[in-house]
C-alpha atoms as a PDB file:
ATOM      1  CA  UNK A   1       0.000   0.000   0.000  1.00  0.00           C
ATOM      2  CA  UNK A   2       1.388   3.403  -0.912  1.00  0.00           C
ATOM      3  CA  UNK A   3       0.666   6.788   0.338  1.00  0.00           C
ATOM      4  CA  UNK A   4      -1.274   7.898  -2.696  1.00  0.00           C
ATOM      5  CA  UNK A   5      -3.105   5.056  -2.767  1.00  0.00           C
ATOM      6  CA  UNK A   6      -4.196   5.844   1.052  1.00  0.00           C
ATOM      7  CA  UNK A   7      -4.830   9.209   0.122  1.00  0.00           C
ATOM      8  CA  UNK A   8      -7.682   8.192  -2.874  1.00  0.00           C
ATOM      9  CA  UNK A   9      -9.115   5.841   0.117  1.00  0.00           C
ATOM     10  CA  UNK A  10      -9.671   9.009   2.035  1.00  0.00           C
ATOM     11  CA  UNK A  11     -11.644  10.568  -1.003  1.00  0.00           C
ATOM     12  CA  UNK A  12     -15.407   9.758  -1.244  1.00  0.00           C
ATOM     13  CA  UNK A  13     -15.951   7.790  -4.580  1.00  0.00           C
ATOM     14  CA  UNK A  14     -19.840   7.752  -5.037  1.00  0.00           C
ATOM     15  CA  UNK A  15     -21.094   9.463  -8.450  1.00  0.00           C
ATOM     16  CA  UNK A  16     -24.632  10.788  -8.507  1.00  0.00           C
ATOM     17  CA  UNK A  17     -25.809   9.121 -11.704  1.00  0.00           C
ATOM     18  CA  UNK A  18     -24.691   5.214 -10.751  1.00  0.00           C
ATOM     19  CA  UNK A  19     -24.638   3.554 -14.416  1.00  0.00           C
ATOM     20  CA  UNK A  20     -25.069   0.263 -12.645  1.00  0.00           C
ATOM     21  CA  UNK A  21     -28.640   1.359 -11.348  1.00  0.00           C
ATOM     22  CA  UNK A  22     -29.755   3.996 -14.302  1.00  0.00           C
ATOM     23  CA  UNK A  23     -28.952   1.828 -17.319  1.00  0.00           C
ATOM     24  CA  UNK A  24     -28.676  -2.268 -16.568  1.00  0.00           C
ATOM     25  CA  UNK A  25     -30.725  -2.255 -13.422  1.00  0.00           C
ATOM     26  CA  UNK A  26     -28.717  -3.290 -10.905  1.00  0.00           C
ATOM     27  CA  UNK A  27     -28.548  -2.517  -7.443  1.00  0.00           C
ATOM     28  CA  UNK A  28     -24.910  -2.232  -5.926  1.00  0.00           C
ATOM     29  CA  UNK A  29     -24.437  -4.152  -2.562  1.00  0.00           C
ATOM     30  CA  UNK A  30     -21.903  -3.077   0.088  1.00  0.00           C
ATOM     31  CA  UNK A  31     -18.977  -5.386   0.885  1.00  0.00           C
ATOM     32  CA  UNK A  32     -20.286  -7.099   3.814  1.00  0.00           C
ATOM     33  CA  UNK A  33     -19.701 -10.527   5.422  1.00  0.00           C
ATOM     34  CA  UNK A  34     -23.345 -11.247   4.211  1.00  0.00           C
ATOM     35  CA  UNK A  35     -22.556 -10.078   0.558  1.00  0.00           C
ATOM     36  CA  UNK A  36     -19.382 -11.723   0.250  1.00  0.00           C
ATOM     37  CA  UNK A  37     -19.923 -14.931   1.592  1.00  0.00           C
ATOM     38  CA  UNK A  38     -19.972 -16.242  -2.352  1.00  0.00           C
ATOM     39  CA  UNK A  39     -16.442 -15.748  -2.390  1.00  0.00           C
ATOM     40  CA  UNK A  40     -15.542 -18.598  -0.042  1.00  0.00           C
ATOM     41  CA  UNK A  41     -15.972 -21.073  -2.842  1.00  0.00           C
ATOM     42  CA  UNK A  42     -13.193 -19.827  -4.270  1.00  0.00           C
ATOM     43  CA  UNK A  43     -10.001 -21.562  -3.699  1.00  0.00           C
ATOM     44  CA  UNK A  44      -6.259 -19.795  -4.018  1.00  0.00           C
ATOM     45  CA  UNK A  45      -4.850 -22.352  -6.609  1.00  0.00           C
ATOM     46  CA  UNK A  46      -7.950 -22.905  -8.721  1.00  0.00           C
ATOM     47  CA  UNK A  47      -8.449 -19.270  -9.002  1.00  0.00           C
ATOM     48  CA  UNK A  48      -4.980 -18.446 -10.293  1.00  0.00           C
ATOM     49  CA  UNK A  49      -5.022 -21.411 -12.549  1.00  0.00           C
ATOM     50  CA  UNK A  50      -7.645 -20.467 -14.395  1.00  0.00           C
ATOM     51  CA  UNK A  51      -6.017 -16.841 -14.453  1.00  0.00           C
ATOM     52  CA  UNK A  52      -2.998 -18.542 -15.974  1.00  0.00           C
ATOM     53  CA  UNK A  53      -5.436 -20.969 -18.600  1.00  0.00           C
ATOM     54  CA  UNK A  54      -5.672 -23.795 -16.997  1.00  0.00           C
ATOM     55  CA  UNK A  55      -9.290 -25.796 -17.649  1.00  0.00           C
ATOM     56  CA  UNK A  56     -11.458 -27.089 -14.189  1.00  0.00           C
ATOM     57  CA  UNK A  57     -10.890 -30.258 -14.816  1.00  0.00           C
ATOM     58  CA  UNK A  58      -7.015 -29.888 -14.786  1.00  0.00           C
ATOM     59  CA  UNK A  59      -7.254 -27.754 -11.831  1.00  0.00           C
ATOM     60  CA  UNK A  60      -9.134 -31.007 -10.373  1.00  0.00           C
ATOM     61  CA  UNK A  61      -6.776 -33.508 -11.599  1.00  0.00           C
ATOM     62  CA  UNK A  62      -3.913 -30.977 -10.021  1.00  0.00           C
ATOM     63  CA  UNK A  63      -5.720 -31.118  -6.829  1.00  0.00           C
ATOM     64  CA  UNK A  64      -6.472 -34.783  -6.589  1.00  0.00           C
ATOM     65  CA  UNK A  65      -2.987 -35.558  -7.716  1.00  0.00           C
ATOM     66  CA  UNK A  66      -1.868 -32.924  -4.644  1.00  0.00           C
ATOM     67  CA  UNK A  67      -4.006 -35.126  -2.312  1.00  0.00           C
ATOM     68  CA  UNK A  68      -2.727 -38.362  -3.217  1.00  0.00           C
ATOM     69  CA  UNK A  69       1.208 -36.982  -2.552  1.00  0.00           C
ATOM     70  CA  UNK A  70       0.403 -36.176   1.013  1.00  0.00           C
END
């Protein structure tokens, strides 16, 4: 984290005309435990193998094979 960075977290970032709600309908959420409970299905390696191409099912063959070398 740098000091500029801090400093834009200090500045309020809300627009009066909200795209999200005006044209495609959608309501934003705030990031609470209640909102963001989704994101426990997501697991560290899977997530940055499929940033880095990997397919699901070699991200599950990755994991079993990770399993079976313990």
């Amino acid at each position: 984290v740098t000091s500029t960075l801090l400093d834009l977290l200090a500045e309020p970032n809300i627009v009066k005309d909200n795209a999200l709600i005006t044209k495609f309908g959608i309501d934003p959420k705030p990031f609470t435990p209640e909102n963001l409970s989704y994101m426990r299905q997501f697991k560290r390696t899977a997530t940055l193998g499929k940033f880095f191409g990997r397919t699901v099912e070699e991200e599950q063959t990755r994991g079993e094979a990770m399993k079976s070398a313990r």
